[in-house]
N, C-alpha and C. Protein backbone atom coordinates (compact mmCIF):
# COMPACT_ATOMS: atom_id res chain seq x y z
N UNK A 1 0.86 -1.16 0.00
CA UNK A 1 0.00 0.00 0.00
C UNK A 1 0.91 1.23 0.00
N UNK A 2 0.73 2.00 -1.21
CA UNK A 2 1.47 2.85 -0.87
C UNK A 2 0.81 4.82 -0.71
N UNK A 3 1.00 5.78 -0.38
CA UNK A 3 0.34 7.36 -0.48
C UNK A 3 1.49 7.93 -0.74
N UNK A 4 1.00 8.85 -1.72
CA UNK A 4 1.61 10.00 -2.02
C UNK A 4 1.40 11.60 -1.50
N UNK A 5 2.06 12.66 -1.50
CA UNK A 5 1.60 13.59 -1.36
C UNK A 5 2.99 14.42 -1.90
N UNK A 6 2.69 15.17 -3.00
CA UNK A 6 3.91 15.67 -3.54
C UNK A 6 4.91 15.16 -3.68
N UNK A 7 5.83 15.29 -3.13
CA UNK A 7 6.95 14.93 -3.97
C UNK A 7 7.62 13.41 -2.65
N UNK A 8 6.43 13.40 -2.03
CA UNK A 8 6.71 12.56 -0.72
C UNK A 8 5.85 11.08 -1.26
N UNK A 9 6.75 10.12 -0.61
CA UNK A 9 5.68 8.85 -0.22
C UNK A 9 5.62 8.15 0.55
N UNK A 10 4.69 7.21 1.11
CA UNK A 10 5.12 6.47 2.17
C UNK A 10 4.64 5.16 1.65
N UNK A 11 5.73 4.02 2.00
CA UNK A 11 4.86 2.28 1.23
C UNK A 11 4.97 1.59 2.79
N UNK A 12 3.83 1.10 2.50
CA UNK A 12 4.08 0.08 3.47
C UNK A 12 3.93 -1.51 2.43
N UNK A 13 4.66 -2.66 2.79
CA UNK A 13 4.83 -3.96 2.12
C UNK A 13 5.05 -4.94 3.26
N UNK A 14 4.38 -6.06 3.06
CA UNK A 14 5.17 -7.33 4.23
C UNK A 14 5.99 -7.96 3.86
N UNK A 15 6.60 -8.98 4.68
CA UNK A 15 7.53 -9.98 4.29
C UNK A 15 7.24 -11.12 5.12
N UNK A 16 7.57 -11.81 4.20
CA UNK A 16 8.04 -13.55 5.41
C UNK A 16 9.43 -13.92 4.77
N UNK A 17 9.79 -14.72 6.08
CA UNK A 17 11.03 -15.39 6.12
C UNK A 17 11.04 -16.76 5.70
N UNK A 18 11.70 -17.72 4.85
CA UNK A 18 11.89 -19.04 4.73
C UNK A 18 12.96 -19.17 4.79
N UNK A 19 13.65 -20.30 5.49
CA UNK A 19 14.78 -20.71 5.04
C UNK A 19 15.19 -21.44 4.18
N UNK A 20 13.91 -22.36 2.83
CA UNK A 20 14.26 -22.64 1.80
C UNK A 20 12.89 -22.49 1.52
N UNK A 21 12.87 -22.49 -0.37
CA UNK A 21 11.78 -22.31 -0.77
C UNK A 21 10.97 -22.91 -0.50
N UNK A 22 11.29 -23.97 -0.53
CA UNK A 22 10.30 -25.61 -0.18
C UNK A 22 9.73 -25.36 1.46
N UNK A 23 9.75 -24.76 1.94
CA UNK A 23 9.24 -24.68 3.10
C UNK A 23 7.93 -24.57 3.30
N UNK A 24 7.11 -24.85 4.02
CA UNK A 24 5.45 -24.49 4.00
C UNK A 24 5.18 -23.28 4.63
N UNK A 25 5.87 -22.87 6.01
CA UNK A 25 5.30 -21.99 6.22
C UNK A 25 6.74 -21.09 6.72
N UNK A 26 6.50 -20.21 6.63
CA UNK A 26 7.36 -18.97 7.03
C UNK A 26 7.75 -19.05 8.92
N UNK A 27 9.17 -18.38 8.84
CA UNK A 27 9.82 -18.87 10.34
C UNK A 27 9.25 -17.32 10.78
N UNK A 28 8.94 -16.24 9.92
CA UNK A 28 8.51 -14.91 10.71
C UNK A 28 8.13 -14.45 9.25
N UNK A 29 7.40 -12.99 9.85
CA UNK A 29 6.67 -12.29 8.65
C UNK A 29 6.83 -11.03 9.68
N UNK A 30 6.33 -9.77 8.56
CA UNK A 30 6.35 -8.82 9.71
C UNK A 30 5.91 -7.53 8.57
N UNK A 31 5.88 -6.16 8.47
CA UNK A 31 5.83 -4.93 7.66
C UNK A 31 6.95 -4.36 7.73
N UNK A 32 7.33 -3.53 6.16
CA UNK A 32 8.47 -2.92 6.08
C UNK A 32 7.41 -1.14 5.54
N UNK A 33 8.32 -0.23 6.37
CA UNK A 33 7.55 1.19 6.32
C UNK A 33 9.00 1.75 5.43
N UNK A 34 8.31 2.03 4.47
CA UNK A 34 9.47 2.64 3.53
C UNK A 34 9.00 3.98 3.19
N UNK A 35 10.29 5.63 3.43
CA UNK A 35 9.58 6.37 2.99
C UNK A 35 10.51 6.98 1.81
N UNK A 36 9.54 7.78 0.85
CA UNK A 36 10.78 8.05 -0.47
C UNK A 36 10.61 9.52 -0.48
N UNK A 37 11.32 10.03 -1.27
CA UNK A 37 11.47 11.13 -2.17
C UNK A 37 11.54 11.67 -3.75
N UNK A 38 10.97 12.51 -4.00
CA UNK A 38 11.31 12.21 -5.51
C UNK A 38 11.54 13.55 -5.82
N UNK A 39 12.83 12.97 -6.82
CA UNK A 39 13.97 14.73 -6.78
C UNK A 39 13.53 15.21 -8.07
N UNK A 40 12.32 14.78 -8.82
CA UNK A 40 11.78 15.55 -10.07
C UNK A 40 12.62 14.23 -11.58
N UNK A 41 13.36 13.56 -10.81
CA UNK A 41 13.34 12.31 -12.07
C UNK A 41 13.49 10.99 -11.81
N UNK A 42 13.61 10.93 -10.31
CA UNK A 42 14.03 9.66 -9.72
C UNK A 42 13.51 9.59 -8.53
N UNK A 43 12.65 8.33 -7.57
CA UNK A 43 12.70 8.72 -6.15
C UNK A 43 13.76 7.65 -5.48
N UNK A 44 14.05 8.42 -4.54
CA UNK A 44 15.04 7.78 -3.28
C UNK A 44 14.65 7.42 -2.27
N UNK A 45 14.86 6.49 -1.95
CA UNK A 45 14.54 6.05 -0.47
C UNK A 45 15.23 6.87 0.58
N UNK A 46 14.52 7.21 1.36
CA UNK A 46 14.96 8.44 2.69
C UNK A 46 14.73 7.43 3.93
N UNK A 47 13.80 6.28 4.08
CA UNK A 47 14.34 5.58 5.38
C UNK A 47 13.44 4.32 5.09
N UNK A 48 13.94 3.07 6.01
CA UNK A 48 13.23 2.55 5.98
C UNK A 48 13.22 1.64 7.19
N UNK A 49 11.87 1.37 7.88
CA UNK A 49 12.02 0.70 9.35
C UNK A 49 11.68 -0.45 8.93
N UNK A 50 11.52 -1.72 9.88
CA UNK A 50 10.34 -3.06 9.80
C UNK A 50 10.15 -2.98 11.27
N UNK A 51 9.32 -4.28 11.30
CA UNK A 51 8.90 -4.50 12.48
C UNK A 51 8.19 -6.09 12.32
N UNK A 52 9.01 -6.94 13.28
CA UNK A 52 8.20 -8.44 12.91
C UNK A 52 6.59 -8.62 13.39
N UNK A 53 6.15 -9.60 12.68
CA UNK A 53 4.55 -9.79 13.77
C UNK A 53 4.73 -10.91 14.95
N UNK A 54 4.54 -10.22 15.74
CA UNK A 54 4.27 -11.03 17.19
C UNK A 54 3.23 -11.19 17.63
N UNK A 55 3.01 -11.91 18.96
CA UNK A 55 1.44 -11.98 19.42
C UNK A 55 0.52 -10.44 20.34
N UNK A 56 1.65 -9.82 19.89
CA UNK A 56 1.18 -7.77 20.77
C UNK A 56 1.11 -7.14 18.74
N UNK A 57 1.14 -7.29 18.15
CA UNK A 57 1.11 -6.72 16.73
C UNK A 57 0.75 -7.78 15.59
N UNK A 58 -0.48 -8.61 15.61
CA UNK A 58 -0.43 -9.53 14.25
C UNK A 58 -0.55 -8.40 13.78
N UNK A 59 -0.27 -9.09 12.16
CA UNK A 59 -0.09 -8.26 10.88
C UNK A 59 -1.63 -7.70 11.05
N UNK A 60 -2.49 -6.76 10.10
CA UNK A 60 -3.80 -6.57 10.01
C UNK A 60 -3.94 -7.02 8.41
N UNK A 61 -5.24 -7.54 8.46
CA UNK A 61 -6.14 -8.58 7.59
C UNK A 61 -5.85 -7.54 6.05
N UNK A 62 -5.55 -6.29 6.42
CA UNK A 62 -5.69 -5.50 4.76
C UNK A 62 -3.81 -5.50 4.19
N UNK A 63 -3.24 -5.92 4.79
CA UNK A 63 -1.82 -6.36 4.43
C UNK A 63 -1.94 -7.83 3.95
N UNK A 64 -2.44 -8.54 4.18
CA UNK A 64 -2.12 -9.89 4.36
C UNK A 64 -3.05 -10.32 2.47
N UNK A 65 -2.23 -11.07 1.65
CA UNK A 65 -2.67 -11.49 0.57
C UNK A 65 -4.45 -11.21 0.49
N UNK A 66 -4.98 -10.33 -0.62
CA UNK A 66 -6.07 -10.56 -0.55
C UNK A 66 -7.00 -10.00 0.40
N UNK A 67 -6.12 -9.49 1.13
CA UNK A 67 -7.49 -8.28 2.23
C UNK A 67 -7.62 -7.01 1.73
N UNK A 68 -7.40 -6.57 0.51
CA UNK A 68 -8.24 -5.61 -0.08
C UNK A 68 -7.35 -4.44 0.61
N UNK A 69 -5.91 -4.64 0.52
CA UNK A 69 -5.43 -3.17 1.48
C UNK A 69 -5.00 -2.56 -0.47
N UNK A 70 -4.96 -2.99 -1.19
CA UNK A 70 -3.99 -2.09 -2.42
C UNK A 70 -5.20 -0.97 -3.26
């Protein structure tokens, strides 16, 4: 999911972890908050945090494949 506002943006994206492809389920997952800039021909990334999901932060249902967050 990402917003714009001028020359600013902010994405948010998840991730999971496998340690091989073949794996079934992921060892962690979590959101990455990425924010950019755009210098009029290119944007740059200006920072970017994560944060894993634990049992004080599951992910929310509009991140997660198919919950209608895009």
């Amino acid at each position: 999911m990402t917003e714009e506002y001028g020359v600013i943006a902010h994405a948010f994206s998840t991730y999971e972890s496998r340690r091989s492809a073949s794996d079934p389920e992921p060892f962690t997952r979590g959101i990455n908050s990425i924010q950019l800039m755009n210098d009029g021909s290119r944007w740059w990334v200006v920072s970017i945090f994560w944060l894993g999901e634990g049992p004080d932060h599951p992910l929310p249902a509009k991140y997660l494949p198919g919950g209608g967050g895009g």
